[in-house]
N, C-alpha and C. Protein backbone atom coordinates (compact mmCIF):
# COMPACT_ATOMS: atom_id res chain seq x y z
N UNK A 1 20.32 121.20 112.60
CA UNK A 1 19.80 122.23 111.73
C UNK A 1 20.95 123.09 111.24
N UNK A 2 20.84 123.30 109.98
CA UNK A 2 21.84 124.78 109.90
C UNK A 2 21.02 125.53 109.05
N UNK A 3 21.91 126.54 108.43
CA UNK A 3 21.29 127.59 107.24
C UNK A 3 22.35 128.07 106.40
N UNK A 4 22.17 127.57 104.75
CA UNK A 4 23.66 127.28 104.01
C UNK A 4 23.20 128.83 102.93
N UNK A 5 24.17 129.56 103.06
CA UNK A 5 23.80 130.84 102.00
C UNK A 5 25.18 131.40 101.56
N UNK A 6 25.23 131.24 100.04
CA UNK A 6 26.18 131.62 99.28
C UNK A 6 27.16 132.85 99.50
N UNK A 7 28.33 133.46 99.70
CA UNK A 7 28.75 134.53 99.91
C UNK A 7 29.91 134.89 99.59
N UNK A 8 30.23 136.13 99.07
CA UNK A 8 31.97 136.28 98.56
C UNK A 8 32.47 137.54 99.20
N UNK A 9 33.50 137.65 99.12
CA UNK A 9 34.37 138.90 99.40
C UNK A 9 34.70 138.46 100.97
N UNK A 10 34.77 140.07 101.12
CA UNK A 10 34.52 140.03 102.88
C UNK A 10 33.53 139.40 103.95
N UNK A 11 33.42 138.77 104.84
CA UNK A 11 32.41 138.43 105.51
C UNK A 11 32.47 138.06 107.04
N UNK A 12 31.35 138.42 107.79
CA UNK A 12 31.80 138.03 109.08
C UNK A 12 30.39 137.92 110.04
N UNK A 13 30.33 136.40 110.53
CA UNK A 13 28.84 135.71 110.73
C UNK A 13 29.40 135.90 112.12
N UNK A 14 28.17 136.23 112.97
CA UNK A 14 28.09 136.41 114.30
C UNK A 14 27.00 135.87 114.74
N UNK A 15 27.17 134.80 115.68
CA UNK A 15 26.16 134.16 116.46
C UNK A 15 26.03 133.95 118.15
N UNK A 16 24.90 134.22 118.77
CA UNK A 16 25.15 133.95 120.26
C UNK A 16 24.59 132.48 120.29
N UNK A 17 25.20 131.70 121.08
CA UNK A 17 24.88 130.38 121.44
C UNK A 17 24.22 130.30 123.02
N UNK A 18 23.20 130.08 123.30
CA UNK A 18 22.47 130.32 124.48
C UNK A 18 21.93 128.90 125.01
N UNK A 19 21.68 127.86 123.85
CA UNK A 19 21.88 126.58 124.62
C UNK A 19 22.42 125.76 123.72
N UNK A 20 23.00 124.95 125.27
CA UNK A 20 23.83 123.59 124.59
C UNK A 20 23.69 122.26 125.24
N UNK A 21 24.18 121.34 124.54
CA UNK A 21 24.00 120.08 124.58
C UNK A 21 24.18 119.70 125.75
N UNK A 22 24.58 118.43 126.30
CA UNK A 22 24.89 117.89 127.29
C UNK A 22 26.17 116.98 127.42
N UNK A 23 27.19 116.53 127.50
CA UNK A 23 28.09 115.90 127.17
C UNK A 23 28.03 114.52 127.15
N UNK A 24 28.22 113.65 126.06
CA UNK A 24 27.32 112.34 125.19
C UNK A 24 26.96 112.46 124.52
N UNK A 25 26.62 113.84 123.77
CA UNK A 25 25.24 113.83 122.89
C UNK A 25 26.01 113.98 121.45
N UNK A 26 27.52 114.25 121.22
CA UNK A 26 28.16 114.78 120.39
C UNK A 26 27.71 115.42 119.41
N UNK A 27 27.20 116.66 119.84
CA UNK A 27 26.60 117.06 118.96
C UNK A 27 27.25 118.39 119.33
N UNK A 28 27.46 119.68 117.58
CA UNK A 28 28.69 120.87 117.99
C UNK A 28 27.51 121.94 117.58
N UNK A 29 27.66 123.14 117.83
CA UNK A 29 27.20 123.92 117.66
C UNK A 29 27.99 125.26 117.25
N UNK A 30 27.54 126.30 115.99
CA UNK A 30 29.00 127.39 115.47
C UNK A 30 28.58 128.01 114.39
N UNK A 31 29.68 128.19 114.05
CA UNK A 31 29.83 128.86 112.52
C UNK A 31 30.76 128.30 111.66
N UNK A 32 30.47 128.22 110.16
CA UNK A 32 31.48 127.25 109.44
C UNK A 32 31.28 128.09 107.93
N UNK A 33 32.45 128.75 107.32
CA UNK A 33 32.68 128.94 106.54
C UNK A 33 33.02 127.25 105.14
N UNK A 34 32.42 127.28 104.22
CA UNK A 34 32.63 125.97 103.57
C UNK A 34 33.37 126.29 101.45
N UNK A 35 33.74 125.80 100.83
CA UNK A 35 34.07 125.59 99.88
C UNK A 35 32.88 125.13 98.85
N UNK A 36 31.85 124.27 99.58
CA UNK A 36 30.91 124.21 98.84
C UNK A 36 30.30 122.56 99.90
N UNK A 37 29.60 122.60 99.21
CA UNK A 37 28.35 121.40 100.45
C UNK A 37 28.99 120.08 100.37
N UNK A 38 30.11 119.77 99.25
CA UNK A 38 30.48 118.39 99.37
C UNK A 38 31.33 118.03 100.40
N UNK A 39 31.29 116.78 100.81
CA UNK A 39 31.19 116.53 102.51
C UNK A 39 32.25 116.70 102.77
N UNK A 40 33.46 116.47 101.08
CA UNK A 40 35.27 116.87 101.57
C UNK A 40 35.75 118.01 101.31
N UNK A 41 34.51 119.08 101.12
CA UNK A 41 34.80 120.48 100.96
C UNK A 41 35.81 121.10 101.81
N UNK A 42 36.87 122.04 101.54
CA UNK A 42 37.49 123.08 102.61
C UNK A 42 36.41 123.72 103.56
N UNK A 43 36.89 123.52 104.82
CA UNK A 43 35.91 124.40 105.57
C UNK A 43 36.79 125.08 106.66
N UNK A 44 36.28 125.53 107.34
CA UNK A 44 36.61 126.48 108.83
C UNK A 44 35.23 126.59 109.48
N UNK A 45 35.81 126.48 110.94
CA UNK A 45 34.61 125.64 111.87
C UNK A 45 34.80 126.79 113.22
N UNK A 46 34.38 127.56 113.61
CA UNK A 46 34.25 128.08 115.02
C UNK A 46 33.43 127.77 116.21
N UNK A 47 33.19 126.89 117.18
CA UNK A 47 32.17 126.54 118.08
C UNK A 47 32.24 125.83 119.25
N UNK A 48 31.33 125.65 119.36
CA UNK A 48 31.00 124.79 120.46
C UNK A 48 30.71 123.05 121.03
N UNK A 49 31.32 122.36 121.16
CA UNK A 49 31.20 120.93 121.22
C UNK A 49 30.97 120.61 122.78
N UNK A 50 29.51 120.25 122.84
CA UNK A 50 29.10 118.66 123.75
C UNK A 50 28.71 120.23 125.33
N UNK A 51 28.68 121.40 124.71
CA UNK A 51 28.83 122.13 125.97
C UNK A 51 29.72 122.50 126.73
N UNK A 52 31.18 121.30 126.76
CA UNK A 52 32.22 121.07 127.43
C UNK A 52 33.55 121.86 126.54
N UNK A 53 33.81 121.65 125.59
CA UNK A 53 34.88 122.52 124.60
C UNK A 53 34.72 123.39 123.80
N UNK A 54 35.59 124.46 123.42
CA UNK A 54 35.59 125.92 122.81
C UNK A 54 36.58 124.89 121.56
N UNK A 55 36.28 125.20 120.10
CA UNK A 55 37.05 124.92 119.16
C UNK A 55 36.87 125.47 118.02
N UNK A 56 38.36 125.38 117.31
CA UNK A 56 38.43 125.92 115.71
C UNK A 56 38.67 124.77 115.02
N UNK A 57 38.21 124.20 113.94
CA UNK A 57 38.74 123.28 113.01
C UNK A 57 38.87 123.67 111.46
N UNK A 58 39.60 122.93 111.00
CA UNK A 58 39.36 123.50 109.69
C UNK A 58 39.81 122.18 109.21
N UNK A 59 39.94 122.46 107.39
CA UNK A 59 40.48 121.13 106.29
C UNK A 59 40.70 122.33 105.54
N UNK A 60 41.77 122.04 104.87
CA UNK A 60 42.55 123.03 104.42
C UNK A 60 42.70 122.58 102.71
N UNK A 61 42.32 121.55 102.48
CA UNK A 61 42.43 121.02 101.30
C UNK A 61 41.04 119.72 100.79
N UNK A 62 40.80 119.61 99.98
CA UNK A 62 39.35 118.53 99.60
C UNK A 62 40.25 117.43 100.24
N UNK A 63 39.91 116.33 100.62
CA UNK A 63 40.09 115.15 101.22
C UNK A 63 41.00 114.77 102.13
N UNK A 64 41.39 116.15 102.62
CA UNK A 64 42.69 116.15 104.01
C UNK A 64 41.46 115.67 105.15
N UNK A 65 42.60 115.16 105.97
CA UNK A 65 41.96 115.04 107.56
C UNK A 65 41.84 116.43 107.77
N UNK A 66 40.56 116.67 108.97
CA UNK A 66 40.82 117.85 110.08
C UNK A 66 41.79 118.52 110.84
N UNK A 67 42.03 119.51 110.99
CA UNK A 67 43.12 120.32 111.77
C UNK A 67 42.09 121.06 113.08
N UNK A 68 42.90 120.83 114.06
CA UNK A 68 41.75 121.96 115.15
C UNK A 68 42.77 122.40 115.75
N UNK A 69 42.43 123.25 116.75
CA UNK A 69 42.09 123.52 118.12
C UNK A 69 41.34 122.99 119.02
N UNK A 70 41.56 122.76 120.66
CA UNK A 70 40.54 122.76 121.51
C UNK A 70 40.76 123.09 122.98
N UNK A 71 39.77 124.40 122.95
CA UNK A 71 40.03 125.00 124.68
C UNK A 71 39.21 124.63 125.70
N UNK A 72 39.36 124.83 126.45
CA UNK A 72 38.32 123.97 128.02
C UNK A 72 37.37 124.84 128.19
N UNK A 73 36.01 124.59 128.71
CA UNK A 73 35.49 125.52 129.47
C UNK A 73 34.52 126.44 128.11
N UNK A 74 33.59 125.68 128.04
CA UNK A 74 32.93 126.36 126.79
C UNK A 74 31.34 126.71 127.77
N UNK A 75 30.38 127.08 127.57
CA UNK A 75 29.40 127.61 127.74
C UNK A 75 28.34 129.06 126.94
N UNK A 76 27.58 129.77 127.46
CA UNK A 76 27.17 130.52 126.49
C UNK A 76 27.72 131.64 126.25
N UNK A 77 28.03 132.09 124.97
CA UNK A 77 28.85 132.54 124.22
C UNK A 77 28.39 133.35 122.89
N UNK A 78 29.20 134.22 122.79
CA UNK A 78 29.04 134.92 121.39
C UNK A 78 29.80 134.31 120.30
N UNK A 79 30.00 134.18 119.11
CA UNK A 79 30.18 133.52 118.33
C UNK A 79 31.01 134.17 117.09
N UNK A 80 31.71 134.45 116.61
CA UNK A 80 32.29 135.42 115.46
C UNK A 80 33.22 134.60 114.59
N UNK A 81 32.86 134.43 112.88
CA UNK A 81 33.83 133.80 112.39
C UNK A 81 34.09 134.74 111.11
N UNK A 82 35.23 135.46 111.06
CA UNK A 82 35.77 136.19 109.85
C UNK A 82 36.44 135.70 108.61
N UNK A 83 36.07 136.04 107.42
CA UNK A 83 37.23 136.23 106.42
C UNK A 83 37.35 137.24 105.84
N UNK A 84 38.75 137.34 105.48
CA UNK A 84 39.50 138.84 104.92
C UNK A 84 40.08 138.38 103.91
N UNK A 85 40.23 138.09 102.62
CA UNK A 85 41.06 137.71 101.33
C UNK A 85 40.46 136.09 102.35
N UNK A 86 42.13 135.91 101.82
CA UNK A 86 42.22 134.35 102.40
C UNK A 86 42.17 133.99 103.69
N UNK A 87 42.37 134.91 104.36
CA UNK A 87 42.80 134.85 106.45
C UNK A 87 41.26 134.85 106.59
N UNK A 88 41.05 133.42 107.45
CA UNK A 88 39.49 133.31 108.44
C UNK A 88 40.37 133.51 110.26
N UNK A 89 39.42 133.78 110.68
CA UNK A 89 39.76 134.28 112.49
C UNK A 89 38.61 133.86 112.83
N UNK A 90 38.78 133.02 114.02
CA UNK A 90 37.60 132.81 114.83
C UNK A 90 37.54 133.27 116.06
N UNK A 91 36.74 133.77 116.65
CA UNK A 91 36.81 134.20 118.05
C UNK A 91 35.56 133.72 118.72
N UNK A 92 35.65 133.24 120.49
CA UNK A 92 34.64 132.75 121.24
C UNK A 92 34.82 133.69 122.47
């Protein structure tokens, strides 16, 4: 499931994550700033994967591979993904 809503300027989506998956299920859970819905859109990714990892990803350009992060030890969590001009910050 998600929920896709248009937005400019400043912005900053805050979510608590209270349940998660099970590890197998690959399935992520977050916040994702996007360029627009096409699938090689620029994005920035803040969340949660499989229950087991804390991560940031992003694509920095239409048809680049992914760039991440990934920290250990994920569980339930508050959720915060910023942009300021061009600078996004994610925090878990």
């Amino acid at each position: 499931r998600f929920v896709y809503q248009p937005v400019t300027g400043e912005v900053s989506l805050i979510a608590r994550v209270n349940v998660l998956f099970s590890p197998g299920t690959f399935m992520k859970t977050g916040l994702m700033f996007r360029d627009s819905t096409a699938p090689d859109a620029r994005y920035v990714f803040v969340g949660l994967y499989e229950g087991v990892l804390s991560l940031l990803q992003a694509r920095s350009a239409s048809s680049n591979g992914d760039t991440g992060f990934q920290f250990g030890g994920a569980g339930l969590y508050w959720l915060r993904l910023t942009r300021v001009g061009n600078t996004f910050t994610g925090f878990i």
